[in-house]
C-alpha atoms as a PDB file:
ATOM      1  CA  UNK A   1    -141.694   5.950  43.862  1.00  0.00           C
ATOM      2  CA  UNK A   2    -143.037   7.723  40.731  1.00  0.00           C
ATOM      3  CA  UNK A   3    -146.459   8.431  40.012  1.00  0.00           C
ATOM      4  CA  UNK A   4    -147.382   8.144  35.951  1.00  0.00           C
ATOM      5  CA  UNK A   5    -150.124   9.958  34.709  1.00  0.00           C
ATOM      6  CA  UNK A   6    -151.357  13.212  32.418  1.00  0.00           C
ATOM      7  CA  UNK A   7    -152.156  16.640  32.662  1.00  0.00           C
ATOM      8  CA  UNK A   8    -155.360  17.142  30.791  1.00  0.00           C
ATOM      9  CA  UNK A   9    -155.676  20.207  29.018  1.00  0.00           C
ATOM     10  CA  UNK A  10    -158.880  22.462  27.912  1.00  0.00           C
ATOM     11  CA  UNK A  11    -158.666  26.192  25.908  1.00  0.00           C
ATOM     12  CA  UNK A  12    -160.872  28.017  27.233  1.00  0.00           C
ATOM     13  CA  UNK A  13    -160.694  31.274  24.778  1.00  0.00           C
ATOM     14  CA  UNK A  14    -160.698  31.221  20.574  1.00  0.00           C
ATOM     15  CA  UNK A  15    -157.184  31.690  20.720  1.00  0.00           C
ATOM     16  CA  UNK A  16    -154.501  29.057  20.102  1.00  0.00           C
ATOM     17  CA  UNK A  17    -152.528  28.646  23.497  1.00  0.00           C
ATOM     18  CA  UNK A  18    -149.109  26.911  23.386  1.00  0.00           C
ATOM     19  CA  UNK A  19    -148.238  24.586  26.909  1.00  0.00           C
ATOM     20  CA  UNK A  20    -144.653  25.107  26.832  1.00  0.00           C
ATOM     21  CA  UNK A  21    -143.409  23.600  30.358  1.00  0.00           C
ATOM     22  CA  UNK A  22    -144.650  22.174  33.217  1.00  0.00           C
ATOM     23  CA  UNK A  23    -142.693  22.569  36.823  1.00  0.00           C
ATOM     24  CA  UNK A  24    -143.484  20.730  40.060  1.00  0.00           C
ATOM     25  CA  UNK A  25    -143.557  21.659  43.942  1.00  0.00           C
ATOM     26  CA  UNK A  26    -141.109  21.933  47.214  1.00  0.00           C
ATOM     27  CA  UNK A  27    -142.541  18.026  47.553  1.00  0.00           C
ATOM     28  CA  UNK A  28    -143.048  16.651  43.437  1.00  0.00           C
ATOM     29  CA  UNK A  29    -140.680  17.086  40.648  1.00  0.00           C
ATOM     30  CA  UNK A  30    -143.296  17.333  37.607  1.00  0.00           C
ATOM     31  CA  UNK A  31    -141.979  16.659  34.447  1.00  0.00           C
ATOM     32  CA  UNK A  32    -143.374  15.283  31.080  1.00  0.00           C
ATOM     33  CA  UNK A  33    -142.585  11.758  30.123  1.00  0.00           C
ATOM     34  CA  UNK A  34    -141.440  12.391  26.628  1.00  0.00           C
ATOM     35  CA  UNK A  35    -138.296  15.129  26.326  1.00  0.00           C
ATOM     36  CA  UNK A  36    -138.763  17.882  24.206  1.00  0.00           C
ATOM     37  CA  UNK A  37    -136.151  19.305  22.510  1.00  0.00           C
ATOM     38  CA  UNK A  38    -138.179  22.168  20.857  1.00  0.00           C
ATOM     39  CA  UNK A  39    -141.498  23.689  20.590  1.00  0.00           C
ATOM     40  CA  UNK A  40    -144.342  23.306  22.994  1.00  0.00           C
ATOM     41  CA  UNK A  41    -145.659  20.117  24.965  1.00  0.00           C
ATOM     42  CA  UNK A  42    -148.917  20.592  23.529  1.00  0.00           C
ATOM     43  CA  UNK A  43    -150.853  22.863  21.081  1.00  0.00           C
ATOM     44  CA  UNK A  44    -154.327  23.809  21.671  1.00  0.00           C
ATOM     45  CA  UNK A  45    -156.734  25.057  18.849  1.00  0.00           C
ATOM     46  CA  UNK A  46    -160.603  25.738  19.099  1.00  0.00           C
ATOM     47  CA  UNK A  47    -160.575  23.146  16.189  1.00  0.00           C
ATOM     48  CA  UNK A  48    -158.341  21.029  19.189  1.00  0.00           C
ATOM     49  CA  UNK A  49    -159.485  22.720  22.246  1.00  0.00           C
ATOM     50  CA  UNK A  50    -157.898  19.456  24.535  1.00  0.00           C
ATOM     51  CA  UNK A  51    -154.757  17.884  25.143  1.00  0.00           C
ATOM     52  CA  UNK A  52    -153.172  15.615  27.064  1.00  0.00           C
ATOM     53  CA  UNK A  53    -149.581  15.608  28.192  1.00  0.00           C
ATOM     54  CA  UNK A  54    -148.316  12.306  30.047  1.00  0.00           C
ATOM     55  CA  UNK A  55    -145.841  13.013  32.894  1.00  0.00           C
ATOM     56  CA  UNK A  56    -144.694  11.962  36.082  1.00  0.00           C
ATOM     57  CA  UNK A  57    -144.368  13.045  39.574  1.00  0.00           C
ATOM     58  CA  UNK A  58    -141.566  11.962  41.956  1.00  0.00           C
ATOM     59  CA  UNK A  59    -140.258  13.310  44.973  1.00  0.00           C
ATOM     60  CA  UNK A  60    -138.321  16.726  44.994  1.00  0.00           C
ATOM     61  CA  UNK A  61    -137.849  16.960  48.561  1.00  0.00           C
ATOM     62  CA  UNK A  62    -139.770  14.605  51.518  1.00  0.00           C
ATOM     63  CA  UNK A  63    -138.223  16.019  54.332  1.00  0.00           C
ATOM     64  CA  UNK A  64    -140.121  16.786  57.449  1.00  0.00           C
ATOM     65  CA  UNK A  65    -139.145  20.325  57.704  1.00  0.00           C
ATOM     66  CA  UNK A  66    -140.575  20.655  53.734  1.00  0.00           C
ATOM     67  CA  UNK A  67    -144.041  18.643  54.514  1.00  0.00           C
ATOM     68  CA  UNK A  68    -144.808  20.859  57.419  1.00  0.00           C
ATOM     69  CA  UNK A  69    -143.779  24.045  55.754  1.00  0.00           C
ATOM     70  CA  UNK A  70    -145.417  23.954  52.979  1.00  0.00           C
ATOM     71  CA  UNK A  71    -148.267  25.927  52.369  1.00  0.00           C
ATOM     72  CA  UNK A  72    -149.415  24.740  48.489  1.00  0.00           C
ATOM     73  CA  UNK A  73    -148.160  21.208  48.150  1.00  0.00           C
ATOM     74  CA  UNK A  74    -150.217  20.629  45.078  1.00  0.00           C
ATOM     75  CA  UNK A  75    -149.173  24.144  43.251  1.00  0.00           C
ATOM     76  CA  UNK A  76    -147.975  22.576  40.145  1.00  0.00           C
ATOM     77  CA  UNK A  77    -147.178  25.030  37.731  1.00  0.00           C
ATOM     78  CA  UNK A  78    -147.806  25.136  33.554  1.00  0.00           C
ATOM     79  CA  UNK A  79    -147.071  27.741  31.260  1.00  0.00           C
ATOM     80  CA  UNK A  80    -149.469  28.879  28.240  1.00  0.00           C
ATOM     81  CA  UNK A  81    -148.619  30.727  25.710  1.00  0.00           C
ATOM     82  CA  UNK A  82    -150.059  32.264  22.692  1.00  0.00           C
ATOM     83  CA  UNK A  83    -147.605  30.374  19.900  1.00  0.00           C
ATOM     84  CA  UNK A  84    -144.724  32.213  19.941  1.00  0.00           C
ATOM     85  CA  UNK A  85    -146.010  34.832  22.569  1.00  0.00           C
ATOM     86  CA  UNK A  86    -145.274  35.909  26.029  1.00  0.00           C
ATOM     87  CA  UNK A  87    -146.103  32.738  28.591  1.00  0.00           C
ATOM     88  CA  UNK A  88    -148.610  33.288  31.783  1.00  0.00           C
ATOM     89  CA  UNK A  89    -148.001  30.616  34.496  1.00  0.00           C
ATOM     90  CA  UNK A  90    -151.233  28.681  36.001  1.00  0.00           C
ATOM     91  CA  UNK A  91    -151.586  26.110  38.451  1.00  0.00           C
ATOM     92  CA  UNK A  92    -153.370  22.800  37.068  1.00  0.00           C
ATOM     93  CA  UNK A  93    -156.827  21.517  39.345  1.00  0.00           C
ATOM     94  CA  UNK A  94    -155.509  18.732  41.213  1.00  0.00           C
ATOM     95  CA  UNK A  95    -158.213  16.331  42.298  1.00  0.00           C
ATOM     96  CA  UNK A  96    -158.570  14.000  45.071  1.00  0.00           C
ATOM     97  CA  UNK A  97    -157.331  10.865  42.989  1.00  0.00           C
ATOM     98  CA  UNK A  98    -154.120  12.542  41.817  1.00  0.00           C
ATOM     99  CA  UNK A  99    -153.911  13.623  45.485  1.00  0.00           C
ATOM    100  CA  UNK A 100    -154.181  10.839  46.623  1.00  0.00           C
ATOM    101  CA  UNK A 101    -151.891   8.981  44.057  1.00  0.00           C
ATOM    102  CA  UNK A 102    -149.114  11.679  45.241  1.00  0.00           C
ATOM    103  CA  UNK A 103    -149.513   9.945  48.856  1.00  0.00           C
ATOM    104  CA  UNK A 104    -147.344   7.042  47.844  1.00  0.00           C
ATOM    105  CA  UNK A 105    -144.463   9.301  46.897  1.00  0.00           C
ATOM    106  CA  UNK A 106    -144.229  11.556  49.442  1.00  0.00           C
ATOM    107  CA  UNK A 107    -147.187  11.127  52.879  1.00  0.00           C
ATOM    108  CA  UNK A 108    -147.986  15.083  54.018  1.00  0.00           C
END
């Protein structure tokens, strides 16, 4: 099963910030639905503070001994960057829909 949806994103400082790649869990692969063969996913301005990124989640690894070892099975990971700059990794809010929606690909 995959899950379609998008990862919403919001600058939160008067600096441009690049989203350059996105990376899933032990449980979800995480990737974006379009393939980008260069430059960022997404470019956010404060004249274009929000974008949105569609993607999908799948299963990476539904094992038991993965569901009861992990510890963060909603830790998706997405880089920012300033454009062209160093990147800082940061886990995306995951609410209790997408949570939910991830269920029905792998059940924790």
């Amino acid at each position: 099963m995959v899950v379609h949806g998008t990862i919403e994103a919001t600058l939160r400082t008067d600096e441009p910030r690049d989203l350059t790649q996105v990376a899933g869990t032990v449980i979800y692969s995480l990737r974006p639905d379009a393939p980008v063969v260069s430059g960022p996913l997404a470019t956010l301005t404060p004249a274009n503070p929000k974008a949105s990124v569609r993607g999908s989640v799948s299963v990476s690894r539904c094992d038991g001994h993965a569901r009861g070892e992990t510890k963060k099975p909603y830790a998706f990971l997405v880089w920012l960057a300033p454009p062209g700059g160093e990147e800082t990794a940061l886990n995306p809010v995951v609410d209790e829909t997408a949570r939910a929606a991830f269920q029905g690909v792998c059940p924790l």
